[in-house]
Protein backbone atom coordinates (compact mmCIF):
# COMPACT_ATOMS: atom_id res chain seq x y z
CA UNK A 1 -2.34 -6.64 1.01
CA UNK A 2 1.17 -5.20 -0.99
CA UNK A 3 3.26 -6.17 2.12
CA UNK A 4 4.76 -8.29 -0.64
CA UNK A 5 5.36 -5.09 -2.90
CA UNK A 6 6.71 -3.17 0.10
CA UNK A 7 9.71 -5.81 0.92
CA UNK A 8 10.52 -5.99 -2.37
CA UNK A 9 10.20 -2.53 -4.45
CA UNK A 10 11.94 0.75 -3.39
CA UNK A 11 8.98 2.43 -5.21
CA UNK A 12 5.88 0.80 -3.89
CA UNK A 13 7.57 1.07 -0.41
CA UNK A 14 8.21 5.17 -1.67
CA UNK A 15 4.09 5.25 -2.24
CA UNK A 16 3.08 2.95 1.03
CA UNK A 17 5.27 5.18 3.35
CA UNK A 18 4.11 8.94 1.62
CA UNK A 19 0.61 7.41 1.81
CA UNK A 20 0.84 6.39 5.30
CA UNK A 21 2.47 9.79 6.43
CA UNK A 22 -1.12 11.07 4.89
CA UNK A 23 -3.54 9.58 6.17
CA UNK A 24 -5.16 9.84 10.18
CA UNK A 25 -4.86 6.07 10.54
CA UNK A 26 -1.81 3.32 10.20
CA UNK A 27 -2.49 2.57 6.48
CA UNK A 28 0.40 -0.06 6.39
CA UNK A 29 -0.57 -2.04 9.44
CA UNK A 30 -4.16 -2.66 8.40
CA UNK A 31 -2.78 -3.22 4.91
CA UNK A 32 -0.08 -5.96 5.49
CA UNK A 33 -1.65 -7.16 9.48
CA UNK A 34 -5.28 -6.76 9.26
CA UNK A 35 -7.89 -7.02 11.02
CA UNK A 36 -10.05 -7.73 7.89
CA UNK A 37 -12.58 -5.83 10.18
CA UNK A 38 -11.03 -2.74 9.90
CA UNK A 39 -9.44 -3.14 6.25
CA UNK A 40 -13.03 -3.68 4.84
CA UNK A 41 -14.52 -0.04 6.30
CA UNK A 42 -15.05 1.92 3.66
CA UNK A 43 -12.71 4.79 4.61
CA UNK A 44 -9.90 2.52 5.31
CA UNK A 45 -10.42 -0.07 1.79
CA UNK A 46 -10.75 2.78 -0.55
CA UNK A 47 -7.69 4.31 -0.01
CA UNK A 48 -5.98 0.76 0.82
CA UNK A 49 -7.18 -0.04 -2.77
CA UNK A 50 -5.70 3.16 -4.48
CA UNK A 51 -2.24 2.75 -2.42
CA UNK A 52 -2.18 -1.17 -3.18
CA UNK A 53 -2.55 -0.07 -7.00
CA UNK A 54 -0.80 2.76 -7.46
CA UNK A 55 2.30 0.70 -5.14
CA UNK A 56 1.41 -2.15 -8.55
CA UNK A 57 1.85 -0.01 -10.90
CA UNK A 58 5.93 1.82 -9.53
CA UNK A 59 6.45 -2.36 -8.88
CA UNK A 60 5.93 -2.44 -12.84
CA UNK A 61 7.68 0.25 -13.48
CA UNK A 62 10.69 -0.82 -11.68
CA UNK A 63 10.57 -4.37 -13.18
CA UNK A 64 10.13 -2.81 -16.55
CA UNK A 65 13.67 -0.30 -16.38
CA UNK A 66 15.79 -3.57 -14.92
């Protein structure tokens, strides 16, 4: 989930990495590798969701300025 976003946008990558820095687990590996297991815990999908969005939203933004 967003590994896509991540290659490709200097911005989502900006929001995956500051996210990842603050959090107390590898946010980016469970993101982009998985385990489903772990991804779908509660305290891992939440923020995985708000990263994955707010990484959507900069990817928008960057298409949108060219």
């Amino acid at each position: 989930m967003g590994k896509d976003l991540y290659e490709t946008y200097a911005a989502a990558k900006d929001i995956y990495d500051r996210a990842d820095a603050a959090v107390d687990f590898d946010l980016k590996r469970i993101s982009f590798e998985g385990p489903d297991e772990e991804l779908t815990r509660t305290d891992v999908s939440q923020p995985a969701i708000v990263v994955h969005s707010l990484a959507a939203l900069a990817a928008l933004e960057e298409e949108l300025k060219g």
